[in-house]
ModelCIF file with pLDDT and N, C-alpha, C, O atoms, coordinates in Angstrom:
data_MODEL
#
_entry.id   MODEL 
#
_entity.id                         1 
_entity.type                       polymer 
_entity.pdbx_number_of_molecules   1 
#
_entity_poly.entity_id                      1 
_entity_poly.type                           'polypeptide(L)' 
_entity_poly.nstd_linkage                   no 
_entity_poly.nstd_monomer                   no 
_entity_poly.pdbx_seq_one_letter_code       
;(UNK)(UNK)(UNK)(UNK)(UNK)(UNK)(UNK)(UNK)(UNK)(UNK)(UNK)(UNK)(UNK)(UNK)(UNK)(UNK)
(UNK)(UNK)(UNK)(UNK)(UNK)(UNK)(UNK)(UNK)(UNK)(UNK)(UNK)(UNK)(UNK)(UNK)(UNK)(UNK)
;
_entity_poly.pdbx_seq_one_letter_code_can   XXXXXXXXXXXXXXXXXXXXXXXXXXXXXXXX 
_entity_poly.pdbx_strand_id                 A 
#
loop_
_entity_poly_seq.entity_id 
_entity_poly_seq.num 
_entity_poly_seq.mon_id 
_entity_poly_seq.hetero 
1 1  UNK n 
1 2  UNK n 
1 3  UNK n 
1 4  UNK n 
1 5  UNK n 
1 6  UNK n 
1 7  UNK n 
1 8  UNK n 
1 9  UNK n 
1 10 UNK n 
1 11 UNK n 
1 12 UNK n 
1 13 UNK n 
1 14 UNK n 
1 15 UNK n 
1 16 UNK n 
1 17 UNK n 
1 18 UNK n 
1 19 UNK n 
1 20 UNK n 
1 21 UNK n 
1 22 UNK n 
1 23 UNK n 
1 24 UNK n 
1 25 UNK n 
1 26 UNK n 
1 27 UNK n 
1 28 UNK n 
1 29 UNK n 
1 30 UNK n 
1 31 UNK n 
1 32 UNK n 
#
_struct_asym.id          A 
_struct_asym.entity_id   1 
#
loop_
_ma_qa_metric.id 
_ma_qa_metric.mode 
_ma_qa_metric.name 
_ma_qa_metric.software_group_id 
_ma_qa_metric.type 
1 global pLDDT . pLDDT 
2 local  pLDDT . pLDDT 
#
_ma_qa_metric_global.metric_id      1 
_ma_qa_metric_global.metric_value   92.72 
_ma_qa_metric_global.model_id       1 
_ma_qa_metric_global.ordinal_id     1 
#
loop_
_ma_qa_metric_local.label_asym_id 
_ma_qa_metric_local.label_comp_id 
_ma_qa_metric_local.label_seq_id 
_ma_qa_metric_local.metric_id 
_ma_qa_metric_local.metric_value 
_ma_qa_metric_local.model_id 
_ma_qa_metric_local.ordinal_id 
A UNK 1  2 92.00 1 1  
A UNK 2  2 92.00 1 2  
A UNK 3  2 90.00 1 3  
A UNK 4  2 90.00 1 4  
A UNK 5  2 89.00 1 5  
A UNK 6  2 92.00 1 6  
A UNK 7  2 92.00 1 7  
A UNK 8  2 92.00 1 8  
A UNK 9  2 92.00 1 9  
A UNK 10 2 94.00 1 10 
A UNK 11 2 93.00 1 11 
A UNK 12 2 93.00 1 12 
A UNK 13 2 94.00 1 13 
A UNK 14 2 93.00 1 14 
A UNK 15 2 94.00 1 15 
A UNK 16 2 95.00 1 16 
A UNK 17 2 94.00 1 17 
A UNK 18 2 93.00 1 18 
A UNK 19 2 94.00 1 19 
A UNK 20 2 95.00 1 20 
A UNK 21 2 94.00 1 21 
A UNK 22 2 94.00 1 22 
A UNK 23 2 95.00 1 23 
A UNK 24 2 93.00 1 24 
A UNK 25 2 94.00 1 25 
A UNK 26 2 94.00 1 26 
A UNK 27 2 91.00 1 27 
A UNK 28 2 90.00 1 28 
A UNK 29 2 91.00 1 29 
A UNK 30 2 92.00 1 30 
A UNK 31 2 92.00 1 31 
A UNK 32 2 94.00 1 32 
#
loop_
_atom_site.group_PDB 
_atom_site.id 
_atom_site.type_symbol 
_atom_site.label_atom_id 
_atom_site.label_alt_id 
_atom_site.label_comp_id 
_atom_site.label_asym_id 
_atom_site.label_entity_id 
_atom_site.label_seq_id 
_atom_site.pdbx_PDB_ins_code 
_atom_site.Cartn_x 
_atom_site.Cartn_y 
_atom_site.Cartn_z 
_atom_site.occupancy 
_atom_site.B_iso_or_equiv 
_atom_site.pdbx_formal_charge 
_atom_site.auth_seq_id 
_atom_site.auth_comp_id 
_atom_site.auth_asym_id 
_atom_site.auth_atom_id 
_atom_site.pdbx_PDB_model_num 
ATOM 1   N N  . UNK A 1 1  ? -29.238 220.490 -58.617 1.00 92.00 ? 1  UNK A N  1 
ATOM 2   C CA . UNK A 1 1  ? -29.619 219.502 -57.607 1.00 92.00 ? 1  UNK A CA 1 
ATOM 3   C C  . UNK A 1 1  ? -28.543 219.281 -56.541 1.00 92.00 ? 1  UNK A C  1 
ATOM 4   O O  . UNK A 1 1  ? -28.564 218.429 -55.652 1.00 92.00 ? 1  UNK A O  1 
ATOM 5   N N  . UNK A 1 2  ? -27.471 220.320 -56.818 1.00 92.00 ? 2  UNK A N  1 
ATOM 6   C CA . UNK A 1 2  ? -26.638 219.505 -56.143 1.00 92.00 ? 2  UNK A CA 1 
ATOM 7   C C  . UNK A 1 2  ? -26.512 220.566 -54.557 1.00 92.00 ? 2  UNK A C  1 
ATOM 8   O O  . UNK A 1 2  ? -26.355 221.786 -54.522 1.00 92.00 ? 2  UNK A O  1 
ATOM 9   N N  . UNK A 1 3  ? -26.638 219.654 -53.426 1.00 90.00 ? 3  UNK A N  1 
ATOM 10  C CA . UNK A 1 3  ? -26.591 220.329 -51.866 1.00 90.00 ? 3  UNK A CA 1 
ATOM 11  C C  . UNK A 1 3  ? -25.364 221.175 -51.747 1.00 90.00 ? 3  UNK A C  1 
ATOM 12  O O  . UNK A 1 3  ? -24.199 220.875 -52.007 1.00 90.00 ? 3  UNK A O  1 
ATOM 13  N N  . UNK A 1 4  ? -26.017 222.628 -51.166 1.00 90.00 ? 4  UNK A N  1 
ATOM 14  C CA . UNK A 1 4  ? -24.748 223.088 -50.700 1.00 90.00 ? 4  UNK A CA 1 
ATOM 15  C C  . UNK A 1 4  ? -24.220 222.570 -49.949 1.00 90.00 ? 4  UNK A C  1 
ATOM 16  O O  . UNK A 1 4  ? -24.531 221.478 -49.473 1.00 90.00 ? 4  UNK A O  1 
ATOM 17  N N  . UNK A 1 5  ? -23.073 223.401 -49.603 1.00 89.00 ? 5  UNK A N  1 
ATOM 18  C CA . UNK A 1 5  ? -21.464 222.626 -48.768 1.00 89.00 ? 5  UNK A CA 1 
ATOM 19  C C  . UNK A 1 5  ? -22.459 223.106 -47.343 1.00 89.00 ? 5  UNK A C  1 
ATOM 20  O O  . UNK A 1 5  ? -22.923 222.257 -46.582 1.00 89.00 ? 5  UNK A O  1 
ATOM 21  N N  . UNK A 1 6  ? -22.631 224.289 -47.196 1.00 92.00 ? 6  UNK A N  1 
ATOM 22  C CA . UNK A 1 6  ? -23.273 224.463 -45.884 1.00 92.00 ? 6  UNK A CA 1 
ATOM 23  C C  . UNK A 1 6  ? -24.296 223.753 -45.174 1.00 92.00 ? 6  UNK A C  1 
ATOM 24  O O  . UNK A 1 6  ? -24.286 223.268 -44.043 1.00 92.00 ? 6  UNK A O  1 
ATOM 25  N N  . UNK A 1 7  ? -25.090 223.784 -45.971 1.00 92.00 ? 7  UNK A N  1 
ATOM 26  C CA . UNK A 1 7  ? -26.309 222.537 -45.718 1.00 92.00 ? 7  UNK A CA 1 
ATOM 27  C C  . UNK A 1 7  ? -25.839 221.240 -45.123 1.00 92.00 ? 7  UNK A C  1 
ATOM 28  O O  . UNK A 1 7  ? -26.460 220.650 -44.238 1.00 92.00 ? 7  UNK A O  1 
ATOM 29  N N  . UNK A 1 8  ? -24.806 220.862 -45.609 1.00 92.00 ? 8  UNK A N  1 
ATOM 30  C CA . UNK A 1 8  ? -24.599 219.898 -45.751 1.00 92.00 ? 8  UNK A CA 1 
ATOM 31  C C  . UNK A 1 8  ? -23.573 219.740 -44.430 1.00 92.00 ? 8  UNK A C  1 
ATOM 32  O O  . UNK A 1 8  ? -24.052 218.861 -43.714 1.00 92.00 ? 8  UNK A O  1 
ATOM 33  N N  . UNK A 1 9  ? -22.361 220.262 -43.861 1.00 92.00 ? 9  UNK A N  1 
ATOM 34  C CA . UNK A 1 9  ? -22.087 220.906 -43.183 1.00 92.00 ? 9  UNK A CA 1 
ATOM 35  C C  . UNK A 1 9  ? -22.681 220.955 -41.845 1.00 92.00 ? 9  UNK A C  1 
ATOM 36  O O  . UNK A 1 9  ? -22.203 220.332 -40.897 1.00 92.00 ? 9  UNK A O  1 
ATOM 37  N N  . UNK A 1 10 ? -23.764 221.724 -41.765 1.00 94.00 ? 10 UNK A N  1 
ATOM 38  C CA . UNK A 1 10 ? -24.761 221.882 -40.560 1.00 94.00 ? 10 UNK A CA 1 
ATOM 39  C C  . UNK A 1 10 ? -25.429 220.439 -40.484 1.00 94.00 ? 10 UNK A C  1 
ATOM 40  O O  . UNK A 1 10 ? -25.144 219.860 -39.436 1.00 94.00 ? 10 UNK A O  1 
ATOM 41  N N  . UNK A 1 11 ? -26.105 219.851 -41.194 1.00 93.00 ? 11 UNK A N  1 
ATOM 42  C CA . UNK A 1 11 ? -26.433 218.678 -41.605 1.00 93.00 ? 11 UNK A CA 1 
ATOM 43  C C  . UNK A 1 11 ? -25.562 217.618 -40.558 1.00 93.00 ? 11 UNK A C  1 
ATOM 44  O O  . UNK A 1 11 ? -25.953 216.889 -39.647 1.00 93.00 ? 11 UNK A O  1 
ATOM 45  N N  . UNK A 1 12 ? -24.340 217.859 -41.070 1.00 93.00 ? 12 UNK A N  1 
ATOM 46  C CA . UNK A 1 12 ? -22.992 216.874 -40.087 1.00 93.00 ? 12 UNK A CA 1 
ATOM 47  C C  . UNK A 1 12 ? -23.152 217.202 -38.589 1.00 93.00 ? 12 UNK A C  1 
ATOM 48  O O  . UNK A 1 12 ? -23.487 216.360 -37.757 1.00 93.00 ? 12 UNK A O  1 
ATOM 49  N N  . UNK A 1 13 ? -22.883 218.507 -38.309 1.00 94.00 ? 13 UNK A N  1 
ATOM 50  C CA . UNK A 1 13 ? -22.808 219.235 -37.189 1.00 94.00 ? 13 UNK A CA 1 
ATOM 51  C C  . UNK A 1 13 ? -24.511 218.723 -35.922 1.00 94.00 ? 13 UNK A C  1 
ATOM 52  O O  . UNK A 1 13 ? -24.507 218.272 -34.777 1.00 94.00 ? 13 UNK A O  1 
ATOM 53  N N  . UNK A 1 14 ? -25.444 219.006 -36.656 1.00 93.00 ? 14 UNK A N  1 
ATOM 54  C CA . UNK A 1 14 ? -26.421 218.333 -35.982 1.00 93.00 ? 14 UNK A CA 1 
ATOM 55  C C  . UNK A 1 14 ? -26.544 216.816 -35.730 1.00 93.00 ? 14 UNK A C  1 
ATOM 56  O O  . UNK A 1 14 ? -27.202 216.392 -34.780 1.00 93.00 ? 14 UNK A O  1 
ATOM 57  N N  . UNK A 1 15 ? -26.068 216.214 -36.371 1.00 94.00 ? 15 UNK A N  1 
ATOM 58  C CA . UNK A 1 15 ? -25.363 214.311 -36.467 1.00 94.00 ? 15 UNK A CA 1 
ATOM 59  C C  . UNK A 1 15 ? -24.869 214.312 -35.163 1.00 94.00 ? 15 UNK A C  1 
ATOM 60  O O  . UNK A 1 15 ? -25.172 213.637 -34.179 1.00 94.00 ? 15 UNK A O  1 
ATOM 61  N N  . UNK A 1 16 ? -23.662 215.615 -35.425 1.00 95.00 ? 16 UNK A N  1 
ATOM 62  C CA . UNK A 1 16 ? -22.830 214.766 -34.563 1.00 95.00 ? 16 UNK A CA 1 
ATOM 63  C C  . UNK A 1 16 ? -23.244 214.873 -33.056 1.00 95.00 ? 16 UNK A C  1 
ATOM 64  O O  . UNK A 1 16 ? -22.858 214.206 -32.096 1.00 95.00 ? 16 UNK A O  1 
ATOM 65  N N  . UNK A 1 17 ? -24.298 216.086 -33.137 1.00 94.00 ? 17 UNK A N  1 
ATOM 66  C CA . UNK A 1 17 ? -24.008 216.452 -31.536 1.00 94.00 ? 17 UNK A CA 1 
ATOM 67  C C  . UNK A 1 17 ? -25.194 215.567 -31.172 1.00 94.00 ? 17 UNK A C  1 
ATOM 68  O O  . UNK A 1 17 ? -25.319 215.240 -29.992 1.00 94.00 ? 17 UNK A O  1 
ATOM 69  N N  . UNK A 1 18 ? -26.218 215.083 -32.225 1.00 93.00 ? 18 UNK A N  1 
ATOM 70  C CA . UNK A 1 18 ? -27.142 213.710 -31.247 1.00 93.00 ? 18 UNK A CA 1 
ATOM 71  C C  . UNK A 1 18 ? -26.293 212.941 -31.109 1.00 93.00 ? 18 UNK A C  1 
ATOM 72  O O  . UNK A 1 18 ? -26.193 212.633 -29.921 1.00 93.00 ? 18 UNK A O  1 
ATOM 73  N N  . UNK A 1 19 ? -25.551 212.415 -31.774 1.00 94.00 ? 19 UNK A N  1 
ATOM 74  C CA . UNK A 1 19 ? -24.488 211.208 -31.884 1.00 94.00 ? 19 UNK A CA 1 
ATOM 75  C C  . UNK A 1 19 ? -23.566 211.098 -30.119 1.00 94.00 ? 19 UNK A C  1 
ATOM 76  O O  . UNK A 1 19 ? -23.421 210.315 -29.181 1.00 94.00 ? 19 UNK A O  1 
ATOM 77  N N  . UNK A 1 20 ? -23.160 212.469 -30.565 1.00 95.00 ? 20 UNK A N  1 
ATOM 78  C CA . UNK A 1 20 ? -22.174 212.843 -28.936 1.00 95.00 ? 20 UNK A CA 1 
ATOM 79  C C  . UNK A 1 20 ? -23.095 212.583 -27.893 1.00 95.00 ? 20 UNK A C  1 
ATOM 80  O O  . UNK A 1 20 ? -22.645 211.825 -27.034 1.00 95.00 ? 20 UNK A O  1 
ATOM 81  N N  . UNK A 1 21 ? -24.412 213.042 -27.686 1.00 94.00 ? 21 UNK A N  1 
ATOM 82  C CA . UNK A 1 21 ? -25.331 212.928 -26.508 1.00 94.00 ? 21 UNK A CA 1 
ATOM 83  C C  . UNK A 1 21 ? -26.116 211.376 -26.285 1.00 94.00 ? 21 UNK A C  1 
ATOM 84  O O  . UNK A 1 21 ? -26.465 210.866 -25.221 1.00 94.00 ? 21 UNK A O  1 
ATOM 85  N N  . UNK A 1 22 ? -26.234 210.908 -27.495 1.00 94.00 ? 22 UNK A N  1 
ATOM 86  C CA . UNK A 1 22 ? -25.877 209.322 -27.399 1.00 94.00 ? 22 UNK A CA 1 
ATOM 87  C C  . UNK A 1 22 ? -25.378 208.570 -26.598 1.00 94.00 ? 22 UNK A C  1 
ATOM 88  O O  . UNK A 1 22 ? -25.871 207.867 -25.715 1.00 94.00 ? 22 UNK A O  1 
ATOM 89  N N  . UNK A 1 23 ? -23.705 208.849 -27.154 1.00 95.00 ? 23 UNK A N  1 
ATOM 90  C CA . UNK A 1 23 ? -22.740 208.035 -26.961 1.00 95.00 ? 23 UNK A CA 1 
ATOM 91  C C  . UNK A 1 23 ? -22.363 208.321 -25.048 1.00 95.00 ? 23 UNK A C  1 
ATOM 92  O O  . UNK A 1 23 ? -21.957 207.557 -24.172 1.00 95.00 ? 23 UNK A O  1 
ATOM 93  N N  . UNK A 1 24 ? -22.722 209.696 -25.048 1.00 93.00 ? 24 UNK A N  1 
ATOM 94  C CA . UNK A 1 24 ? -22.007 210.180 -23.709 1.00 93.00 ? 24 UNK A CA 1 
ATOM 95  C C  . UNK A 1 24 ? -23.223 209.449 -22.498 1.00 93.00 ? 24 UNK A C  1 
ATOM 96  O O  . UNK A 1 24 ? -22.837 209.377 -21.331 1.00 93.00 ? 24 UNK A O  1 
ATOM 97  N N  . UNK A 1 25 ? -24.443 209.010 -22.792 1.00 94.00 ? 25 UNK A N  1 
ATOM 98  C CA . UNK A 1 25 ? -25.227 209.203 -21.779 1.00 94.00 ? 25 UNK A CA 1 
ATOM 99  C C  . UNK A 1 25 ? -25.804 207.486 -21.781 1.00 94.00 ? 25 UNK A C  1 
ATOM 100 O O  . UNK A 1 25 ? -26.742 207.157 -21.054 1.00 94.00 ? 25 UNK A O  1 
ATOM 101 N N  . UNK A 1 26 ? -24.994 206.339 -22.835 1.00 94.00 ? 26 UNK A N  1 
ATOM 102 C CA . UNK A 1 26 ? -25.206 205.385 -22.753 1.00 94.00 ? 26 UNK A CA 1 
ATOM 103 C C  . UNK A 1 26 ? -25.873 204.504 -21.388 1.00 94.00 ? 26 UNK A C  1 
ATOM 104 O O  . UNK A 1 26 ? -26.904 203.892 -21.112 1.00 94.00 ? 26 UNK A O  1 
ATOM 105 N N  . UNK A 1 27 ? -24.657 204.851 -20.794 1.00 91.00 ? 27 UNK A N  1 
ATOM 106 C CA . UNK A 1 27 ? -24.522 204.174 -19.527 1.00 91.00 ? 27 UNK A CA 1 
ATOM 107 C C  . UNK A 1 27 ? -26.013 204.536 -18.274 1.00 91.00 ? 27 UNK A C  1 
ATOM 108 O O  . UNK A 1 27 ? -26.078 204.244 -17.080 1.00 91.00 ? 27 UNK A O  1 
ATOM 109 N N  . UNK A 1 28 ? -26.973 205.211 -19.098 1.00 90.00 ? 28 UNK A N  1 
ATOM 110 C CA . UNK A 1 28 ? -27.775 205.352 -18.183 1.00 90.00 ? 28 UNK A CA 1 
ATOM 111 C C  . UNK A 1 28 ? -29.048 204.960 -19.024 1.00 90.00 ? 28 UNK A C  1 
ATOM 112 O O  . UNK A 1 28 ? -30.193 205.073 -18.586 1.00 90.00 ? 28 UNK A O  1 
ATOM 113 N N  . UNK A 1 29 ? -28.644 204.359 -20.615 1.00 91.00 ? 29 UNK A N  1 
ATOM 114 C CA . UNK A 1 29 ? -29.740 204.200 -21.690 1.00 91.00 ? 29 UNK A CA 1 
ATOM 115 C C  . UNK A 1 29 ? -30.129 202.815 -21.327 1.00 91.00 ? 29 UNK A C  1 
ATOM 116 O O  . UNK A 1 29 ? -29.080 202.200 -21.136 1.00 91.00 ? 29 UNK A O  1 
ATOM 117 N N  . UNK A 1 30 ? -31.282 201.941 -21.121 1.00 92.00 ? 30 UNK A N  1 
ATOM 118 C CA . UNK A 1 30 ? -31.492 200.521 -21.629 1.00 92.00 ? 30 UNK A CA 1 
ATOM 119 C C  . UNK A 1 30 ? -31.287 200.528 -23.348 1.00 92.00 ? 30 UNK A C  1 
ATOM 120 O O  . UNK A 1 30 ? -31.517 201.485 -24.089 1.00 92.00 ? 30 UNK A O  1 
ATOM 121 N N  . UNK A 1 31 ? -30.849 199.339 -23.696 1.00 92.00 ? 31 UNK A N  1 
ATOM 122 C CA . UNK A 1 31 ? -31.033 198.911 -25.149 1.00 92.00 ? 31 UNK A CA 1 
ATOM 123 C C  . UNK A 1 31 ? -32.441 198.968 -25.689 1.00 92.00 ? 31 UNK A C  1 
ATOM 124 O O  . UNK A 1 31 ? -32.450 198.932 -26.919 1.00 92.00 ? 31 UNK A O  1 
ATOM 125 N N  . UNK A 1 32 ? -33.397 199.032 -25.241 1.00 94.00 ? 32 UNK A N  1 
ATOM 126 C CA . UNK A 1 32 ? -34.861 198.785 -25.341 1.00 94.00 ? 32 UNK A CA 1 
ATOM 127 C C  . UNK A 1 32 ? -35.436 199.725 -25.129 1.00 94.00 ? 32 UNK A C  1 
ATOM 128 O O  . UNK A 1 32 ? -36.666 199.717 -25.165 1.00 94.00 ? 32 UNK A O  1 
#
């Protein structure tokens, strides 16, 4: 049962880059 490291890994890697496109494009997001 237990997740590979890779999976898991890529898993992060896709996080982060919504996370980054998020964070970077705030300033043009409403809260709503």
């Amino acid at each position: 049962s237990l997740p590979s490291k890779q999976s898991l890994e890529n898993t992060a890697d896709a996080l982060f880059k919504q996370a980054s496109a998020l964070w970077g494009n705030l300033y043009l997001l409403k809260d709503y």
